[in-house]
PDB file of N, CA and C in Angstrom:
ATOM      1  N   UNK A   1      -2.489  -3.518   5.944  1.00  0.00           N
ATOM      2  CA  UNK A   1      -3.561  -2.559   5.769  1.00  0.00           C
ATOM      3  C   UNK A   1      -2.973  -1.162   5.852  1.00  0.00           C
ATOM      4  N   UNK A   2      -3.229  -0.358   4.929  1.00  0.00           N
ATOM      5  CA  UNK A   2      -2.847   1.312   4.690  1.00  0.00           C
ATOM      6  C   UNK A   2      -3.800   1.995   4.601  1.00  0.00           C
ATOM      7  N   UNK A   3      -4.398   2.970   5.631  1.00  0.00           N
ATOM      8  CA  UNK A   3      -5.191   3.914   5.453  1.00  0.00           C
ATOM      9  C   UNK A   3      -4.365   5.551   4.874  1.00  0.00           C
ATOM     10  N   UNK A   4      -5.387   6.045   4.031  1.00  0.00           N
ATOM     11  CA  UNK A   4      -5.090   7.430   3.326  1.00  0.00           C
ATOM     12  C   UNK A   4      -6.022   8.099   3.542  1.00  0.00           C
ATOM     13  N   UNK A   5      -5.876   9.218   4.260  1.00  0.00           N
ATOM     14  CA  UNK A   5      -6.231  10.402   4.302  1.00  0.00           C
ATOM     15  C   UNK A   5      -6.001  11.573   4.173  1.00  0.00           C
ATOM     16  N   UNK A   6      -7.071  12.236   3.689  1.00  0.00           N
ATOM     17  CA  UNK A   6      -6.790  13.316   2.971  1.00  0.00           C
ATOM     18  C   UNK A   6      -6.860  14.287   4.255  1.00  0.00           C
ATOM     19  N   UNK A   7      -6.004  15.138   4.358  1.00  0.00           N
ATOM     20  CA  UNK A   7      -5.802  16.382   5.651  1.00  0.00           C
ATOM     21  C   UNK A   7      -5.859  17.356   5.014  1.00  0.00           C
ATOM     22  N   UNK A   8      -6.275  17.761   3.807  1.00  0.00           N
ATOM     23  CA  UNK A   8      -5.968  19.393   3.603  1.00  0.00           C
ATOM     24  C   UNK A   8      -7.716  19.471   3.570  1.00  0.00           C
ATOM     25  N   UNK A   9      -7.521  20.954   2.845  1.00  0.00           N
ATOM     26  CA  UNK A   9      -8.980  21.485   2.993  1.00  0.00           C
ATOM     27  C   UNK A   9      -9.527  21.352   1.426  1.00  0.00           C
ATOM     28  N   UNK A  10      -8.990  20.903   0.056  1.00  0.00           N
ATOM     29  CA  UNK A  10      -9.317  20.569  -0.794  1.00  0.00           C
ATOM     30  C   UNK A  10      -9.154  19.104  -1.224  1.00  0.00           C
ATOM     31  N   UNK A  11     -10.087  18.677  -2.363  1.00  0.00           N
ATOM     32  CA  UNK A  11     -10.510  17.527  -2.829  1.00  0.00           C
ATOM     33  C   UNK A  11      -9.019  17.047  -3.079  1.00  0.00           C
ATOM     34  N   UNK A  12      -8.644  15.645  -3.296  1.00  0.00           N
ATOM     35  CA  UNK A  12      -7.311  15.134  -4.222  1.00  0.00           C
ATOM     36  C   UNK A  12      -7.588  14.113  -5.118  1.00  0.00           C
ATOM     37  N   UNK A  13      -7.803  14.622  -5.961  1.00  0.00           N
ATOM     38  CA  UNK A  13      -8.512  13.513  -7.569  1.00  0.00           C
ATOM     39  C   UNK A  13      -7.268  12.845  -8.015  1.00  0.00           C
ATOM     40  N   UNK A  14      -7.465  11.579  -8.181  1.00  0.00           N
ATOM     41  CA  UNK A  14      -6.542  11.101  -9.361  1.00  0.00           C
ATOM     42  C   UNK A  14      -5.401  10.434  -8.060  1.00  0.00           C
ATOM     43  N   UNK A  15      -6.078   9.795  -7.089  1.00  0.00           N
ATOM     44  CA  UNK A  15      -5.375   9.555  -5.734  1.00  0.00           C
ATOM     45  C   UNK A  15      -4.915   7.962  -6.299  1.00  0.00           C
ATOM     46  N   UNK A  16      -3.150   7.791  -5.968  1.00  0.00           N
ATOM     47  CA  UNK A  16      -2.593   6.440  -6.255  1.00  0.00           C
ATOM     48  C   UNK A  16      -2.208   5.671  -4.576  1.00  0.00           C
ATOM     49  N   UNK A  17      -2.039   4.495  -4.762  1.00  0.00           N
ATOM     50  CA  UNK A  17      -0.958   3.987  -3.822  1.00  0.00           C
ATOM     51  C   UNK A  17      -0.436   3.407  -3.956  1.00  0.00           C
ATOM     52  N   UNK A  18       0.695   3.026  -3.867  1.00  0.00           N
ATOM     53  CA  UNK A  18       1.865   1.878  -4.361  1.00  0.00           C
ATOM     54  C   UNK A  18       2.190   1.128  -3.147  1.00  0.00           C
ATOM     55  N   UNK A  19       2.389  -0.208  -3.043  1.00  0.00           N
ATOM     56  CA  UNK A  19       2.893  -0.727  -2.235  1.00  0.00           C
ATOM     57  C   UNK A  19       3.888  -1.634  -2.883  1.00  0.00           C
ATOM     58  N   UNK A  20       5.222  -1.411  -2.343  1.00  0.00           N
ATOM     59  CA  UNK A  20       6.442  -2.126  -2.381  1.00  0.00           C
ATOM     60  C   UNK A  20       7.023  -3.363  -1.115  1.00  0.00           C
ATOM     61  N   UNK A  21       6.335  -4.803  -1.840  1.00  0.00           N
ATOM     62  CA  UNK A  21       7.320  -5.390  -0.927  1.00  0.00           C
ATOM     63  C   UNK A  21       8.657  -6.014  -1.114  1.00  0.00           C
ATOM     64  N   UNK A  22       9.394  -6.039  -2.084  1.00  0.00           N
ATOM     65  CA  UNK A  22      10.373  -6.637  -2.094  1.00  0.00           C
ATOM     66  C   UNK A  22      10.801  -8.064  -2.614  1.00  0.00           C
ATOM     67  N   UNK A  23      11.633  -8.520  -2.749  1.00  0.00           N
ATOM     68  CA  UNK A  23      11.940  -9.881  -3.309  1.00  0.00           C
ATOM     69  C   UNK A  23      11.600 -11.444  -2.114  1.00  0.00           C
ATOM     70  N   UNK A  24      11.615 -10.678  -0.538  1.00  0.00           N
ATOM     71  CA  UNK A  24      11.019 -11.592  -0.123  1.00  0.00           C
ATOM     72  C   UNK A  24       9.236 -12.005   0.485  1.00  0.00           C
ATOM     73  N   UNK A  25       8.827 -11.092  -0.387  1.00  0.00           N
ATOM     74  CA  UNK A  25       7.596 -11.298   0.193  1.00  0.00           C
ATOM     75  C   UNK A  25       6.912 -12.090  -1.150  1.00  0.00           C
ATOM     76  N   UNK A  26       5.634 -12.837  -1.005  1.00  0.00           N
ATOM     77  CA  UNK A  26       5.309 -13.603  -2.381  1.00  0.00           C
ATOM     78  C   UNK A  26       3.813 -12.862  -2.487  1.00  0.00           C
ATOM     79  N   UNK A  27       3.039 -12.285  -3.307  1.00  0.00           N
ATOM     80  CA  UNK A  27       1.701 -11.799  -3.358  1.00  0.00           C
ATOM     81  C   UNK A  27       1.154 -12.927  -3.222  1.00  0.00           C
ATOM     82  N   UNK A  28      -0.398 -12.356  -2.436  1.00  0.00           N
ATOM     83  CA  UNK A  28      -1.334 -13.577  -2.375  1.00  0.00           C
ATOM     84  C   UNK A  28      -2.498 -12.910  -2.903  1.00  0.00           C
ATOM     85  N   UNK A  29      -3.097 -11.785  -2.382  1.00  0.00           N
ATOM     86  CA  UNK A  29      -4.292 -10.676  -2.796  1.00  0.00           C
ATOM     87  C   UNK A  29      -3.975  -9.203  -2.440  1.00  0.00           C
ATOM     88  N   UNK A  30      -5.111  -8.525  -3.325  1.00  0.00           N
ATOM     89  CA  UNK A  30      -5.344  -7.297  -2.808  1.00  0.00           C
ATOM     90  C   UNK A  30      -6.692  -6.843  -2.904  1.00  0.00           C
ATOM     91  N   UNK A  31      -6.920  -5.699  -1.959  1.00  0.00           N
ATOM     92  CA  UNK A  31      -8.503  -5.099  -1.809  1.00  0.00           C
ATOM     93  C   UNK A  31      -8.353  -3.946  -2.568  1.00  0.00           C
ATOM     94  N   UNK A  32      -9.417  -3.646  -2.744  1.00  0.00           N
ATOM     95  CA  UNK A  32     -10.228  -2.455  -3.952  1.00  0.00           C
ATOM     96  C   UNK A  32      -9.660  -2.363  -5.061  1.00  0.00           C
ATOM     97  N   UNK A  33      -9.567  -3.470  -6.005  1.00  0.00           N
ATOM     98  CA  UNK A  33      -8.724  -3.828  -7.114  1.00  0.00           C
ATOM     99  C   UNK A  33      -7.018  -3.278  -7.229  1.00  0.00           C
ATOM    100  N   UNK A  34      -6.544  -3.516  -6.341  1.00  0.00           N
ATOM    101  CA  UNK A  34      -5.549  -3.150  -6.526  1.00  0.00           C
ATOM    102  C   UNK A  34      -4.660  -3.894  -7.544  1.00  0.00           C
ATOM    103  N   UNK A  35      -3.197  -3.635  -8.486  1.00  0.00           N
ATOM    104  CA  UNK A  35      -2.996  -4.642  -9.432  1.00  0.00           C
ATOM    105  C   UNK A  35      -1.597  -4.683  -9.067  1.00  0.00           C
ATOM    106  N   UNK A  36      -1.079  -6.157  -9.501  1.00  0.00           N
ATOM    107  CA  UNK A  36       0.266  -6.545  -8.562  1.00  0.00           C
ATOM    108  C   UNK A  36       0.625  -5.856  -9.837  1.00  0.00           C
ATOM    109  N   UNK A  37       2.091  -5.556  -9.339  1.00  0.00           N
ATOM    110  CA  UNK A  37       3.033  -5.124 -10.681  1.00  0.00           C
ATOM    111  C   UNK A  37       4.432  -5.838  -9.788  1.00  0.00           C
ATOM    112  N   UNK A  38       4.946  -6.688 -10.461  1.00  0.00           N
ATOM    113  CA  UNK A  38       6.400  -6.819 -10.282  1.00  0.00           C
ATOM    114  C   UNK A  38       6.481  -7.866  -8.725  1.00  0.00           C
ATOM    115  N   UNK A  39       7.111  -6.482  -7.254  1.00  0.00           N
ATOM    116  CA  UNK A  39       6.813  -7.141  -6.818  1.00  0.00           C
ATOM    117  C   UNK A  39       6.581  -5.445  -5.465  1.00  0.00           C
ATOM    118  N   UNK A  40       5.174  -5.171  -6.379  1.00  0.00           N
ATOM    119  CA  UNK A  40       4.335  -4.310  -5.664  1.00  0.00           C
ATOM    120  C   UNK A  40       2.913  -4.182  -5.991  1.00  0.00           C
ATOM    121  N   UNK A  41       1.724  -3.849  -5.431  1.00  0.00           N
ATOM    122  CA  UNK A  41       0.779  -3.412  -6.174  1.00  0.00           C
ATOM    123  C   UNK A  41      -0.326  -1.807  -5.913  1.00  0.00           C
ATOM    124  N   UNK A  42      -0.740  -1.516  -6.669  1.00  0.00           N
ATOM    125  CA  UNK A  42      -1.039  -0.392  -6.852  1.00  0.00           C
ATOM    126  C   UNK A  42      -2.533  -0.319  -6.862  1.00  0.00           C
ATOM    127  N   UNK A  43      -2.959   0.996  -6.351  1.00  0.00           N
ATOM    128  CA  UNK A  43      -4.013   1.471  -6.441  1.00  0.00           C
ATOM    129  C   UNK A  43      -4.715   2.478  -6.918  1.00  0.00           C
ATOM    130  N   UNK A  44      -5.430   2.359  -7.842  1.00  0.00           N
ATOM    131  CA  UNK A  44      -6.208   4.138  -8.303  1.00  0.00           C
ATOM    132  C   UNK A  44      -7.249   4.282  -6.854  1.00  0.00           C
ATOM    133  N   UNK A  45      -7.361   5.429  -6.700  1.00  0.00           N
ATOM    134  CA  UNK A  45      -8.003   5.717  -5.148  1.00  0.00           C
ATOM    135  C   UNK A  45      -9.335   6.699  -6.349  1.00  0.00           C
ATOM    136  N   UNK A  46      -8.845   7.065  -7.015  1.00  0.00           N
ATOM    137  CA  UNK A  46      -9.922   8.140  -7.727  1.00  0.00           C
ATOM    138  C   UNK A  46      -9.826   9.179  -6.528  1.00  0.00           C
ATOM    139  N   UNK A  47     -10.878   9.943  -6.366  1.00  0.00           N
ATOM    140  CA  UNK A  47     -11.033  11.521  -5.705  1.00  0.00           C
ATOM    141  C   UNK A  47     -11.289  10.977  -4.326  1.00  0.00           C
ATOM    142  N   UNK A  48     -10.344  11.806  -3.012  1.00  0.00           N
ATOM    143  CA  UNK A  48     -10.282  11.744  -1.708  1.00  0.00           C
ATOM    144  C   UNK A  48     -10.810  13.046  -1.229  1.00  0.00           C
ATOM    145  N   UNK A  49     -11.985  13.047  -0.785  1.00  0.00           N
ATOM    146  CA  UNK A  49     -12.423  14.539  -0.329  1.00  0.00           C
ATOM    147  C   UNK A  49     -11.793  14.838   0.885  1.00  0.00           C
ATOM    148  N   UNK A  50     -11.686  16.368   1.468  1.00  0.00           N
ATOM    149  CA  UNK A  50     -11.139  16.600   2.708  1.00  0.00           C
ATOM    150  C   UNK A  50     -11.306  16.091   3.724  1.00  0.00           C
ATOM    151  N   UNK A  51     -10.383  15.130   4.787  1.00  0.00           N
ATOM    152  CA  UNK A  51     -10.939  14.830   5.901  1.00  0.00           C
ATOM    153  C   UNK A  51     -11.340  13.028   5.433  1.00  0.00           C
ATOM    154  N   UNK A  52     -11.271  13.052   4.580  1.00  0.00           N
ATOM    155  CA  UNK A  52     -11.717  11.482   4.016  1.00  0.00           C
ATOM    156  C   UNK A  52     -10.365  10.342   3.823  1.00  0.00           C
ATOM    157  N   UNK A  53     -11.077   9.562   3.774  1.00  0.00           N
ATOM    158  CA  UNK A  53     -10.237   8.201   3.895  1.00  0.00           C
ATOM    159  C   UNK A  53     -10.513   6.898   3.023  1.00  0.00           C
ATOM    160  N   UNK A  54      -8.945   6.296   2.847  1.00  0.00           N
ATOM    161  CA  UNK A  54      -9.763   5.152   1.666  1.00  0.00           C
ATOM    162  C   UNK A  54      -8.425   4.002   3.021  1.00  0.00           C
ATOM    163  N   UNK A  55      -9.136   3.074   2.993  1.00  0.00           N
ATOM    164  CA  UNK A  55      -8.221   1.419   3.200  1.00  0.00           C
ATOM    165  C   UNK A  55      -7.855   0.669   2.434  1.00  0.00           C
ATOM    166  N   UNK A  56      -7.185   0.249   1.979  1.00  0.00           N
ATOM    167  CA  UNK A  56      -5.813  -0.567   1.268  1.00  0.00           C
ATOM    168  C   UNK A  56      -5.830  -1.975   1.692  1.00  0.00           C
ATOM    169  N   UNK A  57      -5.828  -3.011   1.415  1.00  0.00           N
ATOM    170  CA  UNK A  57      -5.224  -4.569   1.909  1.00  0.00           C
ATOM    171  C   UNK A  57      -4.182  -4.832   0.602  1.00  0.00           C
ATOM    172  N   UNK A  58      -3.145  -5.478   1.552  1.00  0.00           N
ATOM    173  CA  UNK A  58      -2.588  -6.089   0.326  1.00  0.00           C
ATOM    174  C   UNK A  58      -2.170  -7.707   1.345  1.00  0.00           C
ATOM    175  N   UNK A  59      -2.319  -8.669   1.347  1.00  0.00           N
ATOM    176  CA  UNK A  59      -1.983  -9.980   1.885  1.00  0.00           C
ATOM    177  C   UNK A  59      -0.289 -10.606   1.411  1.00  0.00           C
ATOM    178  N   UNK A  60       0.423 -11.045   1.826  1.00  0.00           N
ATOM    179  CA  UNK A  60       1.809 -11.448   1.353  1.00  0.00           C
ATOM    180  C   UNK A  60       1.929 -13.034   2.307  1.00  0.00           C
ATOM    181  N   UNK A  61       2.611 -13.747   1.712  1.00  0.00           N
ATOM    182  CA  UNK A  61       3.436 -14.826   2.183  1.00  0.00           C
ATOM    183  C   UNK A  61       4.614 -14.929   2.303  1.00  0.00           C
ATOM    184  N   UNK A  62       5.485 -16.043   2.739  1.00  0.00           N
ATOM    185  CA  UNK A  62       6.990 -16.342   2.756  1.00  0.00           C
ATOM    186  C   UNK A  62       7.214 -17.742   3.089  1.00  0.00           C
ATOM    187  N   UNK A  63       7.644 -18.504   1.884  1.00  0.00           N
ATOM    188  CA  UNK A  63       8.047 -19.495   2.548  1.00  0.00           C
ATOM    189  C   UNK A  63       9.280 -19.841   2.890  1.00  0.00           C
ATOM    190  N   UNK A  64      10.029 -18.820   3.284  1.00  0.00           N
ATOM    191  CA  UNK A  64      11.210 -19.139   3.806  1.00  0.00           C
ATOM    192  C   UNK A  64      11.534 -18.673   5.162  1.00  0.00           C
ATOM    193  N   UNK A  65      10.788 -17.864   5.613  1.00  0.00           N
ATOM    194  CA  UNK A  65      10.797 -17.213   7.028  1.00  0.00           C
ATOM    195  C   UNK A  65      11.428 -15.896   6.971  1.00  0.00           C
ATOM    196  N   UNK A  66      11.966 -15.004   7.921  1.00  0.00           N
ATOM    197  CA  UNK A  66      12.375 -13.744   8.189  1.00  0.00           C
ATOM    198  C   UNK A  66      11.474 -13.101   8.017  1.00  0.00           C
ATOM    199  N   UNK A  67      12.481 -11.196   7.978  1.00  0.00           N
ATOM    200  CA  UNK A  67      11.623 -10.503   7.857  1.00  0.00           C
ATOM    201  C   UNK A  67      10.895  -9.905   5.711  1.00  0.00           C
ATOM    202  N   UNK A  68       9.946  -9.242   5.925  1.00  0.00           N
ATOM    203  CA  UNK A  68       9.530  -8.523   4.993  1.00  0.00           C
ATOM    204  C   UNK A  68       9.406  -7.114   5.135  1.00  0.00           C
ATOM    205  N   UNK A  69      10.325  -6.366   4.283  1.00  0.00           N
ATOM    206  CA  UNK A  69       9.793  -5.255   4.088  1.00  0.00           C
ATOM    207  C   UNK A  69       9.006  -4.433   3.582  1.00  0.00           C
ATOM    208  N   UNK A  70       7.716  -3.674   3.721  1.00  0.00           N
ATOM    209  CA  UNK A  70       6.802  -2.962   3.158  1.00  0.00           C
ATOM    210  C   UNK A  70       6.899  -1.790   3.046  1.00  0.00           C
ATOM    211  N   UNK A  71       7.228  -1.470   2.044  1.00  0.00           N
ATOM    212  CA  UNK A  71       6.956   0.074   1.696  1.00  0.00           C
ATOM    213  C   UNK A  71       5.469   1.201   1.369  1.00  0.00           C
ATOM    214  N   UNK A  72       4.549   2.634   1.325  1.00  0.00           N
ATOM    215  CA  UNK A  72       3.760   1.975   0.960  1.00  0.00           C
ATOM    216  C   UNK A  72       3.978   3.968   0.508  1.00  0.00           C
ATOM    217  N   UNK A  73       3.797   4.482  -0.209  1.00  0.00           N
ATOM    218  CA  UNK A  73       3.277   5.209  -0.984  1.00  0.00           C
ATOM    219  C   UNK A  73       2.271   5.920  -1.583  1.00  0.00           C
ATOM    220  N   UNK A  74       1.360   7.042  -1.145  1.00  0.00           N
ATOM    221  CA  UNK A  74       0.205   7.375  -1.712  1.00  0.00           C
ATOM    222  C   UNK A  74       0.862   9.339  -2.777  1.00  0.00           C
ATOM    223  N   UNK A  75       0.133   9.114  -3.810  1.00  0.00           N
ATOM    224  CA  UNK A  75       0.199  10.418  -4.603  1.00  0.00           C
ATOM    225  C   UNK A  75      -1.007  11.050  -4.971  1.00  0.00           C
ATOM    226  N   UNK A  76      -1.278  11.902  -5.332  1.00  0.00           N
ATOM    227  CA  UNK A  76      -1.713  12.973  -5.760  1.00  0.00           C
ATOM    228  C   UNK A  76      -1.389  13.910  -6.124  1.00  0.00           C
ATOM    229  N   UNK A  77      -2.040  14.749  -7.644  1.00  0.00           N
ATOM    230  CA  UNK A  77      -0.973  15.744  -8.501  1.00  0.00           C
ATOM    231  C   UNK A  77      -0.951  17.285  -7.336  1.00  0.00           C
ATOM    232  N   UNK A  78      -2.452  17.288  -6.397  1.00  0.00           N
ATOM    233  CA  UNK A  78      -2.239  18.440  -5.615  1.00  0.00           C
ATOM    234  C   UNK A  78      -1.414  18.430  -4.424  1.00  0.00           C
ATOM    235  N   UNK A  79      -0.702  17.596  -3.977  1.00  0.00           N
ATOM    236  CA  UNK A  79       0.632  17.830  -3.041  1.00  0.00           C
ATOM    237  C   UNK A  79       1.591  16.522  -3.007  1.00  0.00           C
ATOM    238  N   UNK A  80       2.070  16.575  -2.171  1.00  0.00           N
ATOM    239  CA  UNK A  80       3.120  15.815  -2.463  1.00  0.00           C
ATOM    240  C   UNK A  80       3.196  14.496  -1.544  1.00  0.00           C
ATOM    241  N   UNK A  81       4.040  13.653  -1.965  1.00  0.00           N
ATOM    242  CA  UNK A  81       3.518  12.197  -2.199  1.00  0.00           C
ATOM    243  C   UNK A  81       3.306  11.974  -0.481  1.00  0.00           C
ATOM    244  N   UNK A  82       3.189  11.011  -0.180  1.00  0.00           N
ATOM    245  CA  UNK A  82       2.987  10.395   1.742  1.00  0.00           C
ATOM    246  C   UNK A  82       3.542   9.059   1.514  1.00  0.00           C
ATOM    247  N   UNK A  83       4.915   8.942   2.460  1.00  0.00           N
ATOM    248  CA  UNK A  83       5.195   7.065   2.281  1.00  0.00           C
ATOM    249  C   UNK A  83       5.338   7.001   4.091  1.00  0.00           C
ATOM    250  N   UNK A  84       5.141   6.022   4.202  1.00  0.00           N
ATOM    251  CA  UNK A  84       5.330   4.812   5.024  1.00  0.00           C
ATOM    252  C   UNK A  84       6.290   3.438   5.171  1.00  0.00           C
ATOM    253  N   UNK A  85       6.696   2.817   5.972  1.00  0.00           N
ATOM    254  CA  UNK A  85       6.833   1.611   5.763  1.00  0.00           C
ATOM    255  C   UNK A  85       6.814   1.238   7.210  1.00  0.00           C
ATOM    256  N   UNK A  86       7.012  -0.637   6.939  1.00  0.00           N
ATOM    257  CA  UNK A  86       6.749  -1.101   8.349  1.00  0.00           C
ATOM    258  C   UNK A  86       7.273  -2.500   7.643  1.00  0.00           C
ATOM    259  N   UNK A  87       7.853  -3.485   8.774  1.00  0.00           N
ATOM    260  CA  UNK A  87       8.076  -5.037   8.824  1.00  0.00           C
ATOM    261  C   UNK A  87       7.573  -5.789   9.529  1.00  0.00           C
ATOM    262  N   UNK A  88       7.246  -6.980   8.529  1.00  0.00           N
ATOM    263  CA  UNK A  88       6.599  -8.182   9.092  1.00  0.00           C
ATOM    264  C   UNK A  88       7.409  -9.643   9.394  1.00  0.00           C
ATOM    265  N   UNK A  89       7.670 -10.079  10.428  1.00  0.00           N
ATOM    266  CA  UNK A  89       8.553 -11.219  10.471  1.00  0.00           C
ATOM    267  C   UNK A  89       7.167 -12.436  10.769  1.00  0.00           C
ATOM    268  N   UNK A  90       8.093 -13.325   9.503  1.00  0.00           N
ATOM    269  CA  UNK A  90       7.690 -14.268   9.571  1.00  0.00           C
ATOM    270  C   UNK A  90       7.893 -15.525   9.980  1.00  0.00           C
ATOM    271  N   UNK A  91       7.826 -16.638  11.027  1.00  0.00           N
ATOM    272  CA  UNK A  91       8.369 -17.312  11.611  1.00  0.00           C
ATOM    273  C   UNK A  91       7.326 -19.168  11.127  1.00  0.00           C
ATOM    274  N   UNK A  92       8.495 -19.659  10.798  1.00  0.00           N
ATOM    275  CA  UNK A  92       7.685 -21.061  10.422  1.00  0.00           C
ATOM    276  C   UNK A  92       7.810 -22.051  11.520  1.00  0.00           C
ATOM    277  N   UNK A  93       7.320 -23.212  11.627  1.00  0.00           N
ATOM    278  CA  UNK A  93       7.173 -24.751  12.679  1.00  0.00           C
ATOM    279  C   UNK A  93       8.476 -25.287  11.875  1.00  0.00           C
ATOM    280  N   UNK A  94       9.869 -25.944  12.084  1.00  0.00           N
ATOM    281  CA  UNK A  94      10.620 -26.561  11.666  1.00  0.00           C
ATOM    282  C   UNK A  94      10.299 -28.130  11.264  1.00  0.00           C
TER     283      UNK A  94
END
């Protein structure tokens, strides 16, 4: 889950987010239509007013265990981009 918020004092239209996981993570879903590409998926956010906020899901699997890396990316043409990342280890029953 990725929350975006907008901190300045003007609107940000035309709001993206990208999320990058990598070769070991497998897509399963995403929230507010987000669309897999490759092996990330993306979001049009449309217009983030000041002080406002949008939430993100994206769900992943592994069937091989370890970790996953997530990257996660939000843009807008009025400033400049916001990334993140964070890891998820995954541990299986032998």
């Amino acid at each position: 889950t990725f929350t975006i918020r907008n901190s300045g004092d003007g609107a940000c239209a035309n709001t993206s987010v990208t999320v990058n996981y990598g070769a070991n993570g497998t897509f399963v879903s995403a929230s507010q239509g987000g669309s897999p590409t490759g092996s990330g998926v993306t979001w049009n956010l449309g217009t983030i007013e000041p002080n406002g906020t949008r939430t993100v899901d994206i769900t992943l699997t592994n069937t091989t265990g370890g970790t996953v890396g997530v990257s996660a990316t939000a843009t807008c043409p009025c400033s400049e981009p916001a990334s993140t990342s964070c890891e998820t280890e995954f541990k299986g029953i032998p």
